[in-house]
C-alpha atoms as a PDB file:
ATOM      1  CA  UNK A   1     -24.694-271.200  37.709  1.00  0.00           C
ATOM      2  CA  UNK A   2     -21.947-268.427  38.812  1.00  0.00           C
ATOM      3  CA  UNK A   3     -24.544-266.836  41.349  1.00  0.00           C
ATOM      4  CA  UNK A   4     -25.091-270.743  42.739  1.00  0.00           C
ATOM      5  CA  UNK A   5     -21.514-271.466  43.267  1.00  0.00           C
ATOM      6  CA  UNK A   6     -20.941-268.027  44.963  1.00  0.00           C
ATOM      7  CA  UNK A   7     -23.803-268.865  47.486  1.00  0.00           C
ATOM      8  CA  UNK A   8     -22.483-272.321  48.185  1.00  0.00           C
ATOM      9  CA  UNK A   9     -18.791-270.851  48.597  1.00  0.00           C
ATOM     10  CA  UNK A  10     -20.126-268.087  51.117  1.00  0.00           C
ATOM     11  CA  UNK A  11     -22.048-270.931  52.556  1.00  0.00           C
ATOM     12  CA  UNK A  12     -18.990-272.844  53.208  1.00  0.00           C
ATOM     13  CA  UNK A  13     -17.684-269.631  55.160  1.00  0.00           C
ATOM     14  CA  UNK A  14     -19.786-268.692  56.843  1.00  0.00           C
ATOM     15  CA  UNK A  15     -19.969-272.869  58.064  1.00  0.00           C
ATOM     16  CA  UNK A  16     -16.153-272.339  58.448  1.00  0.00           C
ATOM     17  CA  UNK A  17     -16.197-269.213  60.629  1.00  0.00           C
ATOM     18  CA  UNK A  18     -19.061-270.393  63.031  1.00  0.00           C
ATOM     19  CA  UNK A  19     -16.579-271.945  65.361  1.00  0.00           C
ATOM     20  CA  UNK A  20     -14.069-268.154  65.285  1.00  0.00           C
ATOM     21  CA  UNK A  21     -14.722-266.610  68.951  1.00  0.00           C
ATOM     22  CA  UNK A  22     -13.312-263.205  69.534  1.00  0.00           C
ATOM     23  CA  UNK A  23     -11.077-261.562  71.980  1.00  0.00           C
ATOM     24  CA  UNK A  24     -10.032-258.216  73.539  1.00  0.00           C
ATOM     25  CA  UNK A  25      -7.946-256.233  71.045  1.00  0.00           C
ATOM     26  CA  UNK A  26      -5.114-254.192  72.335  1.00  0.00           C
ATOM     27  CA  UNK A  27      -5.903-250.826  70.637  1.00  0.00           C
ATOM     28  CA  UNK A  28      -9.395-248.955  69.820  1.00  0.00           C
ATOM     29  CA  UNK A  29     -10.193-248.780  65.995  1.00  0.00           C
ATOM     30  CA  UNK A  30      -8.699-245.098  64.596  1.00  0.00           C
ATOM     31  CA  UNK A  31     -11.389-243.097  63.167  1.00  0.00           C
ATOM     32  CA  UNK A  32     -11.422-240.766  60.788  1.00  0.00           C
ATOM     33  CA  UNK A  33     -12.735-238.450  61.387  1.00  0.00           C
ATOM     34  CA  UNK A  34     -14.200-239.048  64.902  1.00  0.00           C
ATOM     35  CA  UNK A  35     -16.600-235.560  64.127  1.00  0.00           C
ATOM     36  CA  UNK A  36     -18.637-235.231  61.039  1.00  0.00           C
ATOM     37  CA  UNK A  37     -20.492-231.915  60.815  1.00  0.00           C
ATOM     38  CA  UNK A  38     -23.285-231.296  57.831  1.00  0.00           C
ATOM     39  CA  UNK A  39     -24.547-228.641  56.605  1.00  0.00           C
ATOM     40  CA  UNK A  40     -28.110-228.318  55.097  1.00  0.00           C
ATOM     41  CA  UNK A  41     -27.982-229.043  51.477  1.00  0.00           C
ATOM     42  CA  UNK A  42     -31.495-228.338  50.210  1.00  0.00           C
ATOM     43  CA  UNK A  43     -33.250-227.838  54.085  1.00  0.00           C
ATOM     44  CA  UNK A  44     -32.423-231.931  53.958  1.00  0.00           C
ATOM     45  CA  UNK A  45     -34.221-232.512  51.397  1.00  0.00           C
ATOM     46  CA  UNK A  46     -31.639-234.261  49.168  1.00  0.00           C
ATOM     47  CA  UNK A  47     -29.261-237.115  50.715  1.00  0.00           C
ATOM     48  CA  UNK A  48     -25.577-235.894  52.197  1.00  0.00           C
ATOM     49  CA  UNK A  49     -22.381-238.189  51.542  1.00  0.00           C
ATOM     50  CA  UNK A  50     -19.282-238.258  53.157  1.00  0.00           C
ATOM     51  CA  UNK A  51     -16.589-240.596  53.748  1.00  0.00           C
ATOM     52  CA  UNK A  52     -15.166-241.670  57.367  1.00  0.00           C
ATOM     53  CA  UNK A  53     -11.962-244.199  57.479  1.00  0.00           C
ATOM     54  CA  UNK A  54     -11.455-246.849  60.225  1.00  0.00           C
ATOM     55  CA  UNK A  55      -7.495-248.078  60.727  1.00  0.00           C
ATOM     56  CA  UNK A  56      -6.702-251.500  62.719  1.00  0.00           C
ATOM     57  CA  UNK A  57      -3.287-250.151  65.050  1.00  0.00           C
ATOM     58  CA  UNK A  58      -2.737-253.493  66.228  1.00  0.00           C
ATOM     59  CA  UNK A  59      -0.520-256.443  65.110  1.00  0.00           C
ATOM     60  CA  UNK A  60      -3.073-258.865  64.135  1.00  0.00           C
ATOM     61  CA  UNK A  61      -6.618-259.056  62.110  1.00  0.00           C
ATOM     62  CA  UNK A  62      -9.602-257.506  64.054  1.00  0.00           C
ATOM     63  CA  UNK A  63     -13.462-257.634  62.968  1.00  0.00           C
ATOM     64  CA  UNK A  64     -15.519-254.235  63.453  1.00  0.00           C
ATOM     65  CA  UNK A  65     -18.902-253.515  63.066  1.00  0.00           C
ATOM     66  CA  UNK A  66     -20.660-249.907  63.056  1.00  0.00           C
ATOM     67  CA  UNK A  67     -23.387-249.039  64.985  1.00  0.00           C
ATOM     68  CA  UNK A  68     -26.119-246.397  65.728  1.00  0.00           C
ATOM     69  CA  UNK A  69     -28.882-245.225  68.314  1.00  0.00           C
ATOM     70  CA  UNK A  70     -31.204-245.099  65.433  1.00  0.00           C
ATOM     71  CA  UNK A  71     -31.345-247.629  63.025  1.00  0.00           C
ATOM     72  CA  UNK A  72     -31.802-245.276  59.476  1.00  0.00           C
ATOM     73  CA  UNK A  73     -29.760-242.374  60.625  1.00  0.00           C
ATOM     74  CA  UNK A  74     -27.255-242.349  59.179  1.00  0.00           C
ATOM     75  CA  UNK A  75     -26.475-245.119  56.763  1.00  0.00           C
ATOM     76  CA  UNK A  76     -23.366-247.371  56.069  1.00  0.00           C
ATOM     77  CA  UNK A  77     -22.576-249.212  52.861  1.00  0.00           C
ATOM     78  CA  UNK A  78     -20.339-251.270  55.429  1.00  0.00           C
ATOM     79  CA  UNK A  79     -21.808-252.685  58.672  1.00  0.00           C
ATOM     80  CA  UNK A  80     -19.222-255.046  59.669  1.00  0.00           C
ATOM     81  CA  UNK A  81     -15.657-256.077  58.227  1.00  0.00           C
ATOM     82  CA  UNK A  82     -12.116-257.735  58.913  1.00  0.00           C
ATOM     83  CA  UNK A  83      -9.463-255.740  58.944  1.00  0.00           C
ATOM     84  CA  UNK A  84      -6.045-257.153  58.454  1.00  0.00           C
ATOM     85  CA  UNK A  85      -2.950-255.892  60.935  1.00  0.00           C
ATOM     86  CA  UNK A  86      -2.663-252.354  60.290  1.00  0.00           C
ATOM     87  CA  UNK A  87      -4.897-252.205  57.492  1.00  0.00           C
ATOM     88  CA  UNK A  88      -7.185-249.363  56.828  1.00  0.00           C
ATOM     89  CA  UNK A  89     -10.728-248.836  54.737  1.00  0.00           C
ATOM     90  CA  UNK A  90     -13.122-246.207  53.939  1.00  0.00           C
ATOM     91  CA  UNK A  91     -16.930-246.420  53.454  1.00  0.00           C
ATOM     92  CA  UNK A  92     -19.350-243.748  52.934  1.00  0.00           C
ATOM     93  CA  UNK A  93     -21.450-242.504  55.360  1.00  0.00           C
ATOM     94  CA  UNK A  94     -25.009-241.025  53.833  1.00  0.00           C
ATOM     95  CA  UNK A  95     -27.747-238.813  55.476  1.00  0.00           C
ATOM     96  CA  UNK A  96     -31.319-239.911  54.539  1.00  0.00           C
ATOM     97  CA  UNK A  97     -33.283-236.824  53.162  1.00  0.00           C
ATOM     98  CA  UNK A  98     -35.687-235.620  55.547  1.00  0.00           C
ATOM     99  CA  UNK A  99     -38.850-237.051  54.185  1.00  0.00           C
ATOM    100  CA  UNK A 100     -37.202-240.838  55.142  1.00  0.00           C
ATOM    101  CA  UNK A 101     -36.491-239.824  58.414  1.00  0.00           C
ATOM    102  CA  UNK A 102     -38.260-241.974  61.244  1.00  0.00           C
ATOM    103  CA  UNK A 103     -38.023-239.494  63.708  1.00  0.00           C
ATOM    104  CA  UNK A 104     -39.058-236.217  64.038  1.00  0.00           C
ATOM    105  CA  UNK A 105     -36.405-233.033  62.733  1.00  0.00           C
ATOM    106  CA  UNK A 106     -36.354-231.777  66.137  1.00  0.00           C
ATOM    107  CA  UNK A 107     -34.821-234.556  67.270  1.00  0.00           C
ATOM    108  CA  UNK A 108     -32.629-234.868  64.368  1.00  0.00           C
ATOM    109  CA  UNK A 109     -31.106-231.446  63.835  1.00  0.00           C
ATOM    110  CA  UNK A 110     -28.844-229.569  65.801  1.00  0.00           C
ATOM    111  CA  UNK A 111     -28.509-232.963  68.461  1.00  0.00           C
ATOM    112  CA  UNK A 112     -25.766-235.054  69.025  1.00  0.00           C
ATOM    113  CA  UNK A 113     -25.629-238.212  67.353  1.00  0.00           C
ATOM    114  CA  UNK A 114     -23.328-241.215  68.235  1.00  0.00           C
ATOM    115  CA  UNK A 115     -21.306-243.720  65.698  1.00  0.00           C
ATOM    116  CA  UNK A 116     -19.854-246.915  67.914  1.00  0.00           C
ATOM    117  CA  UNK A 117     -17.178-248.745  66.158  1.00  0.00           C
ATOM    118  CA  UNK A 118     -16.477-252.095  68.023  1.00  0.00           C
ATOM    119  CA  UNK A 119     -13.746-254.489  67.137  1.00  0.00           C
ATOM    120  CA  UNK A 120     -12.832-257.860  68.358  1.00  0.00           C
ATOM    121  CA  UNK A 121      -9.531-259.296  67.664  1.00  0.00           C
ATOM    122  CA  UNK A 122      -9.524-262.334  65.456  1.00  0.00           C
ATOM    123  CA  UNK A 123      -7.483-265.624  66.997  1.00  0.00           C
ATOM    124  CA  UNK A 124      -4.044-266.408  65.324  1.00  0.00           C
ATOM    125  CA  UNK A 125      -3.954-268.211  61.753  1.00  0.00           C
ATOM    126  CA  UNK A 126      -7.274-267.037  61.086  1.00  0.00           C
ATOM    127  CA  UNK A 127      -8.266-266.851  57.200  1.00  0.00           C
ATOM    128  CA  UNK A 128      -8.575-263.295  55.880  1.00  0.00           C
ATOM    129  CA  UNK A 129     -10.942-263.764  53.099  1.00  0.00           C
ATOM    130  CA  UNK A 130      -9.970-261.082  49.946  1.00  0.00           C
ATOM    131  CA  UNK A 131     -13.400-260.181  48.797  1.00  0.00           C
ATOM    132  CA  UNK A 132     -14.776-257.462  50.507  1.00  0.00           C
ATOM    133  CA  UNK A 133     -18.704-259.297  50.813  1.00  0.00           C
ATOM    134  CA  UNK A 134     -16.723-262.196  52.321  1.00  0.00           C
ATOM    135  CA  UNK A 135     -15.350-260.210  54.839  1.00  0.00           C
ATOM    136  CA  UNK A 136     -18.349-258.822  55.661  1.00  0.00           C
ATOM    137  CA  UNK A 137     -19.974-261.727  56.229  1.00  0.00           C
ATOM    138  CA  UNK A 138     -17.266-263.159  57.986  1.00  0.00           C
ATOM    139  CA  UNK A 139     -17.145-259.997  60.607  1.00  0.00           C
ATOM    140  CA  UNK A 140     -21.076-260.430  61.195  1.00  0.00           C
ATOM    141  CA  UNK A 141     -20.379-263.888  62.374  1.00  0.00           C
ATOM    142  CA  UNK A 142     -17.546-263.324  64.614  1.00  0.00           C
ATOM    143  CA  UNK A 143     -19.582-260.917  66.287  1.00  0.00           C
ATOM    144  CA  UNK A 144     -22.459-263.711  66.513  1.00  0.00           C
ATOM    145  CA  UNK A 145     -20.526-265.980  67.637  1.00  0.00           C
ATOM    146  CA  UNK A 146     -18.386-263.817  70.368  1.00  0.00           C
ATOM    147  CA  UNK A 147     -21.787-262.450  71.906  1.00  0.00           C
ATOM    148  CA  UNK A 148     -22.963-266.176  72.382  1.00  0.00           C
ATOM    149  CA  UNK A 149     -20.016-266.968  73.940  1.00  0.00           C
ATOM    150  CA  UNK A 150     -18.256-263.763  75.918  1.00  0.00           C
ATOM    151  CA  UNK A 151     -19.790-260.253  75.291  1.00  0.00           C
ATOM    152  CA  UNK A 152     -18.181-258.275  77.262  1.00  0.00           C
ATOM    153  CA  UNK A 153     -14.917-258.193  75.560  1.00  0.00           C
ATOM    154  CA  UNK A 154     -15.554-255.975  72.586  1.00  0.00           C
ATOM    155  CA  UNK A 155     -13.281-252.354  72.715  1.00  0.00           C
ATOM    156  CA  UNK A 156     -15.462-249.381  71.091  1.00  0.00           C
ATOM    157  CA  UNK A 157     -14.890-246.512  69.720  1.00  0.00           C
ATOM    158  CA  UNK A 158     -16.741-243.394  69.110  1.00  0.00           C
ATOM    159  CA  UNK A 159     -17.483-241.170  66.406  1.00  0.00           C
ATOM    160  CA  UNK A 160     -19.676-238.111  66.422  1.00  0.00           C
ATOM    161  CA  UNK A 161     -22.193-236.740  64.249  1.00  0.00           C
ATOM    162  CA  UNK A 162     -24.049-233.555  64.152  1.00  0.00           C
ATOM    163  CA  UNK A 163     -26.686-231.910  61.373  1.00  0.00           C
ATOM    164  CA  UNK A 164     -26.782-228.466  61.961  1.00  0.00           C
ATOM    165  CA  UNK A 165     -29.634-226.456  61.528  1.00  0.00           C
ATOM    166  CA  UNK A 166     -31.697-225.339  58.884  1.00  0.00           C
ATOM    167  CA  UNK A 167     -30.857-222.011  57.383  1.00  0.00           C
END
């Protein structure tokens, strides 16, 4: 009965939120920190955590969402959010073991590897939802919606990843 009320309050939400259209924040997302260097722990045979905070600097709520080149590398227990006016968060950030890589290690190891941020800024005397899943959900929509409407008005930020090489 619980799990059934929870899916017909995110329901509601999400039903609420279809109609929020975002707009050009004022300030990138702060990222920290904007380089994340790993070591080989095992030849990358074993998964790698870390931990990256992303700050709102500006006055009002913003949505973000995190994205990659490649889809599995690496992995976010956050995709998208809301972040209230100045409000920060941290996630984790987790490298696959080798074996679950798509690609090949060449390509991997040693390169490169871009983290976007993007955030949209949310229109005045929107609802922050509290729960973090809420949130979540709510961010994926804005960013559904805003694309439909307007896409070019997202700000991004960048964060940079390297795995260096085998020992």
């Amino acid at each position: 009965l619980r799990s059934m009320e929870e899916k017909v309050k995110r329901s509601e939400l999400m039903k609420r939120e279809k109609e929020i259209v975002g707009e050009t924040p004022e300030n990138e997302l702060k990222i920290s920190p904007r380089w994340m260097v790993f070591e080989p722990t095992g030849n990358y045979t074993q998964p790698i955590r870390s931990t990256i905070s992303v700050e709102n600097l500006d006055e009002y709520p913003v949505a973000f969402c995190v994205r990659t080149k490649e889809r599995h590398m690496p992995r976010f227990n956050l995709g998208y959010g809301i972040l209230k006016e100045f409000e920060s968060i941290s996630f984790d950030v987790m490298i696959p073991p080798s074996n679950e890589w798509i690609k090949s290690e060449e390509t991997i190891i040693g390169n490169h590897h871009k983290i976007v941020f993007e955030n949209l800024r949310l229109p005045p005397g929107t609802s922050i939802p509290e729960d973090q899943k809420d949130r979540s959900l709510m961010g994926r929509q804005v960013f559904r919606t805003t694309q439909s409407c307007s896409s070019f008005i997202r700000l991004y930020t960048k964060s940079h990843l390297v795995l260096l090489p085998k020992k």
